[in-house]
N, C-alpha and C. Protein backbone atom coordinates (compact mmCIF):
# COMPACT_ATOMS: atom_id res chain seq x y z
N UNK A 1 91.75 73.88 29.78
CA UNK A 1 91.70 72.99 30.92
C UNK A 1 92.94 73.21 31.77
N UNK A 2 92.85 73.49 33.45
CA UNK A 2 94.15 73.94 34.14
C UNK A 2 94.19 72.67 34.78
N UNK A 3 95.04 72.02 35.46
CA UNK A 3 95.21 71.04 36.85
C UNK A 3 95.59 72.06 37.89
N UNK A 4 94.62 71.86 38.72
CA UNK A 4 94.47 72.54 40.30
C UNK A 4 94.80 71.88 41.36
N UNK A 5 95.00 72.27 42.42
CA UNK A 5 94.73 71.52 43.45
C UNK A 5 93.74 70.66 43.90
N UNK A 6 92.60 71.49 43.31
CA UNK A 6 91.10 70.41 43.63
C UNK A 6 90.93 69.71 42.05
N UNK A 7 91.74 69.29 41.36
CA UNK A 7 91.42 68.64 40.29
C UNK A 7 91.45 69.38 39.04
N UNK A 8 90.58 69.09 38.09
CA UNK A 8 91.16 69.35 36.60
C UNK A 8 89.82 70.32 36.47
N UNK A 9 90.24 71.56 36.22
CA UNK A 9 88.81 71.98 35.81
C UNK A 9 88.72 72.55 34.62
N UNK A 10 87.64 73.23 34.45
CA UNK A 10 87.61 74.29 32.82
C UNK A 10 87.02 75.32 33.62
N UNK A 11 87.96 76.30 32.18
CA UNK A 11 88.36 77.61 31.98
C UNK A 11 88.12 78.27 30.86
N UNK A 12 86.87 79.42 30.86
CA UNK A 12 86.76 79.90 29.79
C UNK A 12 87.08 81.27 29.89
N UNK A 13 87.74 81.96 29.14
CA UNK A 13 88.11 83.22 29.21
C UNK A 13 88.12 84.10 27.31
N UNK A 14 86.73 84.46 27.09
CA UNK A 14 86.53 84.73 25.77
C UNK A 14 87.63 85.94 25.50
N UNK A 15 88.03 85.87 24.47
CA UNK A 15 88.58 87.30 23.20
C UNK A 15 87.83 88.57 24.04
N UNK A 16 89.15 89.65 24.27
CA UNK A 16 88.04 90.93 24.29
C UNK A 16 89.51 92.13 23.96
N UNK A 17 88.80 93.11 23.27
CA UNK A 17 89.83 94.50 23.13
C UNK A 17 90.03 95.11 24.27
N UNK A 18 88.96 94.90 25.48
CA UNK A 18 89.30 96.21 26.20
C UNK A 18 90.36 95.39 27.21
N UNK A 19 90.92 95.86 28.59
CA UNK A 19 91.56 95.63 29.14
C UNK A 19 90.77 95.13 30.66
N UNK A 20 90.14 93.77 29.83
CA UNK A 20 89.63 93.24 31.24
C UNK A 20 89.58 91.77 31.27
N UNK A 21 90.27 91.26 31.86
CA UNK A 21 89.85 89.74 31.50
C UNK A 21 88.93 88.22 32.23
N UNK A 22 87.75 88.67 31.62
CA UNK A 22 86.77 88.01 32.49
C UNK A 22 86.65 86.50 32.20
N UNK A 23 87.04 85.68 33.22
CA UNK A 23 87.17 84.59 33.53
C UNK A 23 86.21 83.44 34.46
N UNK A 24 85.45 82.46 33.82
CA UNK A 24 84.66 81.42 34.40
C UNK A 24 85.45 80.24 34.40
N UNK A 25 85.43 79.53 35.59
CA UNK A 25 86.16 78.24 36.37
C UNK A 25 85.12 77.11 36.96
N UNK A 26 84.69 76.17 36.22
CA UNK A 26 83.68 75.23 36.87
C UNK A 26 84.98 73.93 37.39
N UNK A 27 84.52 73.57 38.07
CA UNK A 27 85.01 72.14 39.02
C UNK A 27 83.97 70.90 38.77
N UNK A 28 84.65 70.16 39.19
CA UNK A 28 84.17 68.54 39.40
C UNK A 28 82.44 68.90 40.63
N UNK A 29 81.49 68.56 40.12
CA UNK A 29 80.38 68.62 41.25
C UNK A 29 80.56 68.34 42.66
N UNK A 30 81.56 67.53 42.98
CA UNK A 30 81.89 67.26 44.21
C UNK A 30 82.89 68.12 45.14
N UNK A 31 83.26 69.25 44.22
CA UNK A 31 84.02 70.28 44.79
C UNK A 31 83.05 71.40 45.57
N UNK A 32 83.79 71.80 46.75
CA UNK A 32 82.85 72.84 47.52
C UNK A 32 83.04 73.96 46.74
N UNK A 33 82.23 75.23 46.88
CA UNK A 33 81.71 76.45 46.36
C UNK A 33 84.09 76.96 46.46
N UNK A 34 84.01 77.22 48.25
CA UNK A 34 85.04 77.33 48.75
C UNK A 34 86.64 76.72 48.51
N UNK A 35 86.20 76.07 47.74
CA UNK A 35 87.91 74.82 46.78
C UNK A 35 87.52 75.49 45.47
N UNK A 36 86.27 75.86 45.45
CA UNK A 36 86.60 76.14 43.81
C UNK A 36 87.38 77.72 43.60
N UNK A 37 87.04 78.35 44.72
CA UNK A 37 87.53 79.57 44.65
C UNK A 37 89.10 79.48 44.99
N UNK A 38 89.50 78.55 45.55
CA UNK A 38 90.79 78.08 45.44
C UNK A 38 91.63 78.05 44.11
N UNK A 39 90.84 77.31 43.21
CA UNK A 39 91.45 76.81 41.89
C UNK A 39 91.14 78.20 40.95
N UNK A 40 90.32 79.05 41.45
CA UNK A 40 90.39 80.33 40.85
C UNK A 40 91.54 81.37 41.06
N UNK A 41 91.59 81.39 42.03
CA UNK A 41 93.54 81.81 42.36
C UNK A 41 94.39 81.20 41.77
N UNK A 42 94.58 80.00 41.40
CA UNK A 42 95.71 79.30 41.08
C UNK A 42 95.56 79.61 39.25
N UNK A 43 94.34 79.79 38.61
CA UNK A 43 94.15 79.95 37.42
C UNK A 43 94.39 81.06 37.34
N UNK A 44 94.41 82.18 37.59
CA UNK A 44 95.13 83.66 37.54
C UNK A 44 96.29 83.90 38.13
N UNK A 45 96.85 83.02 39.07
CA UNK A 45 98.14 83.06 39.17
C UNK A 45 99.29 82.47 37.67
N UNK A 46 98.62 81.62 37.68
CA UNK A 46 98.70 80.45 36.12
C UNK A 46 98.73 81.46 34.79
N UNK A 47 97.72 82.08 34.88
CA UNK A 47 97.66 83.40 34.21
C UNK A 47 98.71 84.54 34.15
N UNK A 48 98.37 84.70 34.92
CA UNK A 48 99.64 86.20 34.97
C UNK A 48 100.74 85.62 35.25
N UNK A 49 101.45 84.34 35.19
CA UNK A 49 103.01 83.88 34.92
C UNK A 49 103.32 83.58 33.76
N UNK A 50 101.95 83.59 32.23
CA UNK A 50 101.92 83.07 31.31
C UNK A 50 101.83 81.89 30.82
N UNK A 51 101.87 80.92 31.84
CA UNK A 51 101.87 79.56 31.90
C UNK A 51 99.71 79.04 31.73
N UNK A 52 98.78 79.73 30.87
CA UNK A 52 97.88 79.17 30.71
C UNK A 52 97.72 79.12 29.32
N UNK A 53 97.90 77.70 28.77
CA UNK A 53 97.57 77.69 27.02
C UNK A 53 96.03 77.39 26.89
N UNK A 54 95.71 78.09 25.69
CA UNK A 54 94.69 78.37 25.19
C UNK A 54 94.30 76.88 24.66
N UNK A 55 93.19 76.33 24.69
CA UNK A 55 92.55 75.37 23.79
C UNK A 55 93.63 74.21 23.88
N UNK A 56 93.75 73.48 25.31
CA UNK A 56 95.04 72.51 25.54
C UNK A 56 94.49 71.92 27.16
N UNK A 57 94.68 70.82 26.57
CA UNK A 57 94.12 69.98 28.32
C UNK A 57 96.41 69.88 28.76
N UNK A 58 95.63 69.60 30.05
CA UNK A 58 97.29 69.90 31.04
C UNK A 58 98.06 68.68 30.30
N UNK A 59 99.42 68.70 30.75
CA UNK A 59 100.75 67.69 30.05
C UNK A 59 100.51 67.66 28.67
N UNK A 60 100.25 68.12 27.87
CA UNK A 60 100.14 68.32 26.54
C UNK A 60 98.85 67.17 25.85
N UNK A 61 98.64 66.78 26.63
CA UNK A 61 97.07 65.84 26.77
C UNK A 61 96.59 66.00 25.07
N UNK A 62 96.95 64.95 24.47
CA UNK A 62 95.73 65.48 22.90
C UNK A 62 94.15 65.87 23.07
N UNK A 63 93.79 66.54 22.43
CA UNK A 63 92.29 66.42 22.94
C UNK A 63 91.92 65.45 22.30
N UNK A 64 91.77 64.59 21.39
CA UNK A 64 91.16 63.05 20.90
C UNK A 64 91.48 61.87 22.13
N UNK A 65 92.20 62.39 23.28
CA UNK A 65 92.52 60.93 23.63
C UNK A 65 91.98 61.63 25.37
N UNK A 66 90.70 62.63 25.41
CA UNK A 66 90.32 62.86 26.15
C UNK A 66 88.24 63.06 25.73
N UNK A 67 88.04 61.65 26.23
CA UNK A 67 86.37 61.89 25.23
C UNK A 67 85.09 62.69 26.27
N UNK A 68 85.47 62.89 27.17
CA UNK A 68 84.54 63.33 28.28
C UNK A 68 85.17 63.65 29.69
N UNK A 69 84.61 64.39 30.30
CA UNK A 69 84.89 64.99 31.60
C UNK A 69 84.12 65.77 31.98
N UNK A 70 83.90 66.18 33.46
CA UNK A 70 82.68 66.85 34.03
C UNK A 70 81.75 68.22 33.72
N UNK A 71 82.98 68.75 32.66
CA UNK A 71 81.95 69.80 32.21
C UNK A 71 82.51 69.64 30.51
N UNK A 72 83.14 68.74 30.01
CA UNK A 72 83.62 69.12 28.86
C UNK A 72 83.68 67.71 27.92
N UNK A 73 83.30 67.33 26.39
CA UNK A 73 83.25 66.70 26.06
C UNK A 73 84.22 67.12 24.42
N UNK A 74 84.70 65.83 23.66
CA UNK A 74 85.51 65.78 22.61
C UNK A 74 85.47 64.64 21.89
N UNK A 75 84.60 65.15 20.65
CA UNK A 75 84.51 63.87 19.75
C UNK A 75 84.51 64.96 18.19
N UNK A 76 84.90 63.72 17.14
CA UNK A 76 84.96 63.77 15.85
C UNK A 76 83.54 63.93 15.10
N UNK A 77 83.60 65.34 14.49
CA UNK A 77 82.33 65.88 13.55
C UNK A 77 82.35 66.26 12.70
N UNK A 78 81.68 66.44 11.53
CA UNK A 78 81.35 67.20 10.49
C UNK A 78 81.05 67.86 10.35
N UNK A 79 81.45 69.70 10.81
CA UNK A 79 80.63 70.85 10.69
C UNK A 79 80.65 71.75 9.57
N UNK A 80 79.90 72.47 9.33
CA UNK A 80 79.61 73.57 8.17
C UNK A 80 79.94 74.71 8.74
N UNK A 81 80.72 75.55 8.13
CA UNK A 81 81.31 76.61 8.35
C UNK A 81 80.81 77.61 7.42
N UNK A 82 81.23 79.02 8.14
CA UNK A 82 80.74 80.03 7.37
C UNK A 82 81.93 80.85 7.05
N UNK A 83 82.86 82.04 6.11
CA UNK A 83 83.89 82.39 6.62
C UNK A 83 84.86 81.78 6.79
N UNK A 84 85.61 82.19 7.89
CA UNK A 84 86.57 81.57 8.70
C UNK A 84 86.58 79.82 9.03
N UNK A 85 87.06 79.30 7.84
CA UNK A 85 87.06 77.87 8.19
C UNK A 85 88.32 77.17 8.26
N UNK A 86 88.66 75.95 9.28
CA UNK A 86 89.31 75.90 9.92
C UNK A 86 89.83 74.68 8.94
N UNK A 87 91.29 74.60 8.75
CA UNK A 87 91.61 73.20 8.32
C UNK A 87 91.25 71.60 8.59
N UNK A 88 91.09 71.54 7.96
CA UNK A 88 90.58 69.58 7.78
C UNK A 88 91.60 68.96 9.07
N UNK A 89 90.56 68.68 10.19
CA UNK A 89 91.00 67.96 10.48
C UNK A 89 91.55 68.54 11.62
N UNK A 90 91.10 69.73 12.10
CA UNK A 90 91.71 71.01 13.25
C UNK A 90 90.80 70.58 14.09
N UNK A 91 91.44 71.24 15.74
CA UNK A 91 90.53 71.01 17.15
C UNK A 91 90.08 72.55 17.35
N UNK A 92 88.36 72.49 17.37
CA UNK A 92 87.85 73.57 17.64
C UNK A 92 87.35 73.60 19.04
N UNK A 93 87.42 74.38 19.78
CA UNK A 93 87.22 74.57 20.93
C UNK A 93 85.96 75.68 21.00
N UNK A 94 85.12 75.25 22.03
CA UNK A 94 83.97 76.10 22.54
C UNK A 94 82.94 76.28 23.53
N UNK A 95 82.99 77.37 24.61
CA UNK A 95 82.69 77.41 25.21
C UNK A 95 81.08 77.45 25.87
N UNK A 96 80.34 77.25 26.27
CA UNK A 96 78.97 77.54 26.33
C UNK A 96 78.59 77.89 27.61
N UNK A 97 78.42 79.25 27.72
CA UNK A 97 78.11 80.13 29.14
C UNK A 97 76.95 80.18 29.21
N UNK A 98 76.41 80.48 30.92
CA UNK A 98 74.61 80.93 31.10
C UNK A 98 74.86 81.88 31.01
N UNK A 99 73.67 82.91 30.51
CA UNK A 99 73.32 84.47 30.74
C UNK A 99 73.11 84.31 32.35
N UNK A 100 73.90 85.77 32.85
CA UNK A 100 73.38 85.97 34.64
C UNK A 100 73.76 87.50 34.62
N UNK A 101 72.61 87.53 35.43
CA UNK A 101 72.70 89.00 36.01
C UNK A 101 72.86 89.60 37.02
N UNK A 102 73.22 90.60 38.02
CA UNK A 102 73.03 90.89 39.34
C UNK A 102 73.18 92.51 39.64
N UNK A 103 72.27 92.73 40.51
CA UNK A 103 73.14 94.22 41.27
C UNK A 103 73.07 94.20 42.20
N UNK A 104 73.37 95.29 43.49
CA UNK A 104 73.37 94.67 44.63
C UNK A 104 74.25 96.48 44.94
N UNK A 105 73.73 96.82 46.49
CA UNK A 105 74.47 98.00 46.88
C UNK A 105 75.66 97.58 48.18
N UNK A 106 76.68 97.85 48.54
CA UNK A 106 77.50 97.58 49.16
C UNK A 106 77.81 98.99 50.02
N UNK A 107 78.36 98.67 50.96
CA UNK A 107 78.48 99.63 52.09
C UNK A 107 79.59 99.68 52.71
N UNK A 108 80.58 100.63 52.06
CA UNK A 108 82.08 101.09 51.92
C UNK A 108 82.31 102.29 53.20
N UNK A 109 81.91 102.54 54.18
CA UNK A 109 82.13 103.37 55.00
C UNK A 109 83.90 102.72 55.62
N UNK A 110 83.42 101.33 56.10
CA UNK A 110 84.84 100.83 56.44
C UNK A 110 86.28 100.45 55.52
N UNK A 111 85.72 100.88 54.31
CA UNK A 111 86.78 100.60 53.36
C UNK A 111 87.83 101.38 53.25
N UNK A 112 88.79 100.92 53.17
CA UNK A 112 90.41 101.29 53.04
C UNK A 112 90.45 102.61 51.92
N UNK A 113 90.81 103.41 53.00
CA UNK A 113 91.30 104.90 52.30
C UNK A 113 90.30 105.89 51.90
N UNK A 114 88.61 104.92 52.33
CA UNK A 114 87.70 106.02 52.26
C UNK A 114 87.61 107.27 53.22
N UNK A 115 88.02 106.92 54.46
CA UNK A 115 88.11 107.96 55.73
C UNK A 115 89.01 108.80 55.66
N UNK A 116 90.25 108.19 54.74
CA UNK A 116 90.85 109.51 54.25
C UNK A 116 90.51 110.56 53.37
N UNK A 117 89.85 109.93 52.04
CA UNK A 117 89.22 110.84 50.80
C UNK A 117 88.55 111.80 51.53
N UNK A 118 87.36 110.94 53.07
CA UNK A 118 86.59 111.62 53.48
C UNK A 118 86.82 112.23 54.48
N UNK A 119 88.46 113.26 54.80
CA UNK A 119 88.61 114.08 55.73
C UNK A 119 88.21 115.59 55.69
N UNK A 120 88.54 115.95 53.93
CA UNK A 120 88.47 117.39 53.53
C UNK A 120 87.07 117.33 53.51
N UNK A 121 86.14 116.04 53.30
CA UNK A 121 84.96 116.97 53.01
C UNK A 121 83.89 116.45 54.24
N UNK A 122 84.31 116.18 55.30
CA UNK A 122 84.04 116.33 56.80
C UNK A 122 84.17 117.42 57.39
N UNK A 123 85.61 118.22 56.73
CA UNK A 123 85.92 119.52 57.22
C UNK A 123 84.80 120.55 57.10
N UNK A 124 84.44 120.72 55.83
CA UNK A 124 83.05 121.94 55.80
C UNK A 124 81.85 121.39 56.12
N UNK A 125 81.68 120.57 56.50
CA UNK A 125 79.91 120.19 57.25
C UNK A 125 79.94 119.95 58.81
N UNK A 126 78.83 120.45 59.05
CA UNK A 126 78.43 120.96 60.21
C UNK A 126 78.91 119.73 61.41
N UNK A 127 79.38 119.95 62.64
CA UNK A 127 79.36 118.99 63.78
C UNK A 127 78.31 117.71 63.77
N UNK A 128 79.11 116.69 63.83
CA UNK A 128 78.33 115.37 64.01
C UNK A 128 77.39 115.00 62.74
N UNK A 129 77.66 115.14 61.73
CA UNK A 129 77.96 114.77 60.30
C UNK A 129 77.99 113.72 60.03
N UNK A 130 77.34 112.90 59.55
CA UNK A 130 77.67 111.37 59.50
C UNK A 130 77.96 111.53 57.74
N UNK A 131 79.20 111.20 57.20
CA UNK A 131 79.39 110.87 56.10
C UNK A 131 79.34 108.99 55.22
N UNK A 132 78.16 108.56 54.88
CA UNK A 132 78.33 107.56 54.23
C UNK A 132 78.96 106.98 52.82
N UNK A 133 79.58 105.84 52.65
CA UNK A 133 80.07 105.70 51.38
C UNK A 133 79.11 104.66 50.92
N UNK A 134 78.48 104.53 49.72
CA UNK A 134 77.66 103.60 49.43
C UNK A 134 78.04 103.21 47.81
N UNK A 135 78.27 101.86 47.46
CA UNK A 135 78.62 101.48 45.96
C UNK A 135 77.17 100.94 45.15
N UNK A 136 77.09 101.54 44.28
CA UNK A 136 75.80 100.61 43.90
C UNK A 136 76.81 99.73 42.52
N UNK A 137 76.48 98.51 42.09
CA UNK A 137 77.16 97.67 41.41
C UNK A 137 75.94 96.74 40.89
N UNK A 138 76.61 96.38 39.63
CA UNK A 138 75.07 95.71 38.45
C UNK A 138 76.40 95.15 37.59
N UNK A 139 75.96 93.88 37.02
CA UNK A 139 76.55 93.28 35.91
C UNK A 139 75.96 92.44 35.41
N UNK A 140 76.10 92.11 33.70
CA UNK A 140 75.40 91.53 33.13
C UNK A 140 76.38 90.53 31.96
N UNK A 141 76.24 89.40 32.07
CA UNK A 141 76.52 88.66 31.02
C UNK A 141 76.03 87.97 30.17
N UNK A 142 76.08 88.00 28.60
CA UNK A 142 74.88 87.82 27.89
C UNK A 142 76.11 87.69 26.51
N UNK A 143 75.20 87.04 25.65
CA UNK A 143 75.71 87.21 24.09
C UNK A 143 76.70 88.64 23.71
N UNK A 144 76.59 89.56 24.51
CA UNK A 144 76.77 90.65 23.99
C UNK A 144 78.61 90.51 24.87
N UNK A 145 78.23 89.62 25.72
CA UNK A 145 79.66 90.25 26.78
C UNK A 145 79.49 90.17 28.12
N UNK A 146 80.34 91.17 28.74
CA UNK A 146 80.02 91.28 30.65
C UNK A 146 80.00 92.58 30.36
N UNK A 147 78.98 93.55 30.74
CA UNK A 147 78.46 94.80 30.57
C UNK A 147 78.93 95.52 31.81
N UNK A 148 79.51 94.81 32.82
CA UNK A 148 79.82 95.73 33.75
C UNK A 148 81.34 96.36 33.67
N UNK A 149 82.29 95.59 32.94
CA UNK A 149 83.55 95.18 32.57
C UNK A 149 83.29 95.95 31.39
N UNK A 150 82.57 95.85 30.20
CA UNK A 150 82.55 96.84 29.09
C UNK A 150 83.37 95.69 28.34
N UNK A 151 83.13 94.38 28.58
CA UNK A 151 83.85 93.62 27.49
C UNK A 151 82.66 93.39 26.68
N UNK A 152 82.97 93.68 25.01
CA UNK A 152 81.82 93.38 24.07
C UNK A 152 83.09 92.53 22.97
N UNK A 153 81.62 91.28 22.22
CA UNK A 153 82.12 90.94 21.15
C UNK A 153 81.40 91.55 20.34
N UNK A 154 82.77 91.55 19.14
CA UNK A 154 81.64 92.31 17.88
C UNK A 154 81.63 92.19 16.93
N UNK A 155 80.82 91.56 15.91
CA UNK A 155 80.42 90.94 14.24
C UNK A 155 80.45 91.91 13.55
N UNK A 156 81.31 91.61 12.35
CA UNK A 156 81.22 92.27 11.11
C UNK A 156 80.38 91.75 10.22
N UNK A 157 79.58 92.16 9.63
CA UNK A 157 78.64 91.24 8.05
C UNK A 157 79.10 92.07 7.08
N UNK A 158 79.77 91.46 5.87
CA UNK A 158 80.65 91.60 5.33
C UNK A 158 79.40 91.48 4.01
N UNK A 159 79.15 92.56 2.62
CA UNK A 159 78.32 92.71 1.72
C UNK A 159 77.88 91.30 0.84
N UNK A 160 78.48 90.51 1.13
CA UNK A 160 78.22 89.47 0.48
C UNK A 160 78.40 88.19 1.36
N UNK A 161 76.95 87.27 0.86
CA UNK A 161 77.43 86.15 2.29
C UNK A 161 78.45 84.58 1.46
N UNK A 162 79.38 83.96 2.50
CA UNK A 162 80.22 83.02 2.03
C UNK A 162 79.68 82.26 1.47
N UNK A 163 80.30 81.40 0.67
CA UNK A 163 79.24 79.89 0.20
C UNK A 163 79.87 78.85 1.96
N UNK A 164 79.39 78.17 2.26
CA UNK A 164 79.54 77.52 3.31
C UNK A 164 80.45 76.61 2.38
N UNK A 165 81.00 76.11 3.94
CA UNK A 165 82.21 74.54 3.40
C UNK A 165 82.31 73.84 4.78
N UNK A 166 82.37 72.52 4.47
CA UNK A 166 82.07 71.81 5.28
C UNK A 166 83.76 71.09 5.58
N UNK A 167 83.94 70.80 7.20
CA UNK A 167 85.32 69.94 7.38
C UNK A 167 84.65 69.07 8.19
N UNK A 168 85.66 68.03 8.44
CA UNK A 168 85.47 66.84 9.76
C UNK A 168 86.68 67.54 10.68
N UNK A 169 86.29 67.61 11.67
CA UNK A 169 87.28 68.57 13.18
C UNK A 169 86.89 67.64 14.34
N UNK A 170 87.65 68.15 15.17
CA UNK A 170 87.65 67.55 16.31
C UNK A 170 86.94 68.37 17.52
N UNK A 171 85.88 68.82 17.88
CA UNK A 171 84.94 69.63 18.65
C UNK A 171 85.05 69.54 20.18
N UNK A 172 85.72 69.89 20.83
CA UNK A 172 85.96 70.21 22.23
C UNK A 172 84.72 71.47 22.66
N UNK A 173 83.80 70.67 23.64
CA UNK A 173 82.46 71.75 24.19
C UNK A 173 83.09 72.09 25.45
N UNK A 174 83.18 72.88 26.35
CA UNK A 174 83.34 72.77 27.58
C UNK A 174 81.60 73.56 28.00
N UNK A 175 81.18 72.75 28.87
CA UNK A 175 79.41 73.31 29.00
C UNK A 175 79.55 74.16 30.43
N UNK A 176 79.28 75.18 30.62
CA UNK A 176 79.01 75.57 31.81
C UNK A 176 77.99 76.14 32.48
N UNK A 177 77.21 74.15 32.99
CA UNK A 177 75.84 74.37 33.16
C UNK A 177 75.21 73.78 34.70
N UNK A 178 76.70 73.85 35.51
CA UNK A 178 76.37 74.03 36.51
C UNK A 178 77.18 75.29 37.26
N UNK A 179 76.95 74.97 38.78
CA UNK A 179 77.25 76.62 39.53
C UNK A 179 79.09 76.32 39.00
N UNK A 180 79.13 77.90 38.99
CA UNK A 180 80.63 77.70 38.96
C UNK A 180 80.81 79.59 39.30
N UNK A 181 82.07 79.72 39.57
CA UNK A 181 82.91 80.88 39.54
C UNK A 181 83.53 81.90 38.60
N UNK A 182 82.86 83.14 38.36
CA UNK A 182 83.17 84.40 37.68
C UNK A 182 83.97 85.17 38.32
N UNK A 183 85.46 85.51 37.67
CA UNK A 183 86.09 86.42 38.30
C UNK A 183 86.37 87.60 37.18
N UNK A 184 86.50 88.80 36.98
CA UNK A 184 86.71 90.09 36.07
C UNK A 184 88.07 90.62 36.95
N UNK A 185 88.99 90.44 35.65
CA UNK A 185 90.58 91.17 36.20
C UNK A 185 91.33 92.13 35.53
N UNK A 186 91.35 93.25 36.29
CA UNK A 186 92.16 94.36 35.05
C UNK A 186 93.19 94.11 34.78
N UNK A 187 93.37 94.50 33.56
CA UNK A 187 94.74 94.08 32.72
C UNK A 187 95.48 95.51 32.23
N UNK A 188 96.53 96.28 32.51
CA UNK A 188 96.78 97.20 32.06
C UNK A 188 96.89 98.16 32.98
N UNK A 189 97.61 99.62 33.00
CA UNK A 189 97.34 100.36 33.42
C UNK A 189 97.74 100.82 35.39
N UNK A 190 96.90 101.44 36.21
CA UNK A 190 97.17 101.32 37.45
C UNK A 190 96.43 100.36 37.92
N UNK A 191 95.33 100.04 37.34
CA UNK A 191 94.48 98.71 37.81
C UNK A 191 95.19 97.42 37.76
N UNK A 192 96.15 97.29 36.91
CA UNK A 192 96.69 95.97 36.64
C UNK A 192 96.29 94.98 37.59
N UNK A 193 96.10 93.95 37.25
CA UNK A 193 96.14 92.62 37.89
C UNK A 193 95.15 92.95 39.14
N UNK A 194 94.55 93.99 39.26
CA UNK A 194 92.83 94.05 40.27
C UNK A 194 91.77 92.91 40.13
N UNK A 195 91.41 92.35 40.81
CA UNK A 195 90.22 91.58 40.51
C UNK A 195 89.09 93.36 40.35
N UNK A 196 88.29 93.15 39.52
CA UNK A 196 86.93 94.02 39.47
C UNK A 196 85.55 93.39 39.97
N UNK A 197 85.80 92.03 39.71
CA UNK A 197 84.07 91.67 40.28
C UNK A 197 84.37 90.22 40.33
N UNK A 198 83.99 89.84 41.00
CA UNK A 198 83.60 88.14 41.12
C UNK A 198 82.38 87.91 41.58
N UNK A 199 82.21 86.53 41.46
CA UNK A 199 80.51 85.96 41.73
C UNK A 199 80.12 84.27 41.70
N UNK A 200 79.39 83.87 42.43
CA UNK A 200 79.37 82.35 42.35
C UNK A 200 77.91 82.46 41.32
N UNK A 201 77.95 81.55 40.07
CA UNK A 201 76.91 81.59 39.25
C UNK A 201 76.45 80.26 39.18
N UNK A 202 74.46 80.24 39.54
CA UNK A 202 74.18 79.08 39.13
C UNK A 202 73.30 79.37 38.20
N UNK A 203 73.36 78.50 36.75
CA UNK A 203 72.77 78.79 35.61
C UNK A 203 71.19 78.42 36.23
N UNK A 204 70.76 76.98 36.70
CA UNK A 204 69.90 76.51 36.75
C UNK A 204 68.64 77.45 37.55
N UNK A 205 69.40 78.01 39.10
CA UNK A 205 68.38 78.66 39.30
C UNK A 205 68.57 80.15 39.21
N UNK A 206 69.21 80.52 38.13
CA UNK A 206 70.05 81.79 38.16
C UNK A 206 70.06 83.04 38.99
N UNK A 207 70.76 82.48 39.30
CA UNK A 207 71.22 83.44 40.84
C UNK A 207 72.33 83.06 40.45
N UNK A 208 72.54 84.74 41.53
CA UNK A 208 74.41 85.13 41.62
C UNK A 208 74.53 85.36 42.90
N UNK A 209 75.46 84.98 43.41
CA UNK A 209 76.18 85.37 45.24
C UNK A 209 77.33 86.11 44.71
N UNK A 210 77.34 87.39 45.07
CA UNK A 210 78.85 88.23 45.28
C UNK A 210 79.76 87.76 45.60
C-alpha cells in the first residue's frame, strides 16, 4: 500500500528472476483513469529511491488495525498450508490479478532516432522511397506471468507431497477487480529504469487501452 497524491492505493508487484518489474496500481473508484497514472509515477519513483516496503500499509500502519479499503481487505483466519508455512500468527499478503490480453501495431516512422537508423538504408533504394517503421506489440498476463516481459513464475513438485498444517494468520487480499494501471519497467542493464509497456486494464469488460 503507497500514499499518493490521489490517495492510498494498492500495489502489486509479483517475485520475478528476470529483469523486469511489472507493476499494477488500482485507486479509490472515484479517481480519474488520468490521477491514477499520476500515482503510477510516484510509485516508481517510490520505487527506484527504495523507499517501497513490501507487504506494509504507509506510517508503519499494522495491518490488523486496517479491516477494509477500496481494493483491499484484512481479517484473522485459519488457513491450511502446504510446504512453506508461515509462523502462528504471521501477516500473509496476497494479491489477486485479472488475466488481460492485448496486441495492437504502432506506427514509429516519427519516432526518435528512427530517421537516423533509417539514413544508410535510404541510401541504396531507389528515389522517392518511402521507408516505414511499424511495431507490432502483444502481451499477455495470466497465471503463468506477463509474457511480453518474459516474467514467469515457476513451481517445483518436490517427490513427495507435505502433510498439510494449519495456522491462524492475519490475511491481507488486495483484489484487483476493477480498471486499474499496468506499468512493465526494466531493471538492469542499458534499459534500466525504461518503462517497456503500460496499459489501462479493465477486468470486467476486459479490455486494455495502451
Amino acid at each position: 500500500m503507497v500514499d499518493t497524491s490521489v490517495g492510498l492505493v494498492a500495489v502489486a508487484r509479483p517475485d520475478t528472476d528476470d529483469e523486469v518489474d511489472v507493476i499494477s496500481v488500482i485507486a479509490a473508484p472515484d479517481v480519474a483513469p488520468a490521477d491514477v497514472w499520476l500515482a503510477v509515477d510516484e510509485v516508481v519513483a517510490t520505487l527506484d529511491d527504495g523507499g517501497l516496503r513490501n507487504n506494509s500499509f504507509p506510517d508503519r500502519l499494522p495491518a490488523d488495525a486496517v479491516e477494509r479499503g477500496h481494493a483491499w481487505t484484512s481479517h484473522e483466519t485459519m488457513r491450511e498450508f502446504w510446504g512453506d508455512v508461515p509462523a502462528e500468527g504471521s501477516h500473509v499478503w496476497e494479491a489477486r490479478l485479472p488475466e488481460w490480453s492485448v496486441s495492437d501495431t504502432h506506427d514509429l516512422d516519427a519516432a526518435p532516432g528512427v530517421g537516423l537508423v533509417a539514413q544508410p538504408i535510404q541510401a541504396i533504394l531507389p528515389e522517392r522511397s518511402d521507408l516505414s517503421c511499424r511495431q507490432n506489440v502483444s502481451a499477455t498476463y495470466d497465471d503463468e506471468g506477463f509474457s511480453a516481459a518474459a516474467v514467469t513464475a515457476l513451481g517445483i513438485v518436490g517427490n513427495a507431497l507435505p502433510r498439510p498444517e494449519f495456522r491462524t494468520i492475519r490475511e491481507v487480499v488486495l483484489t484487483f477487480d476493477r480498471p486499474h494501471a499496468v506499468i512493465a519497467i526494466a531493471r538492469g542493464g542499458a534499459w534500466d529504469r525504461i518503462p517497456l509497456f503500460q496499459a489501462w486494464v479493465d477486468p470486467k469488460e476486459r479490455t486494455v487501452d495502451e
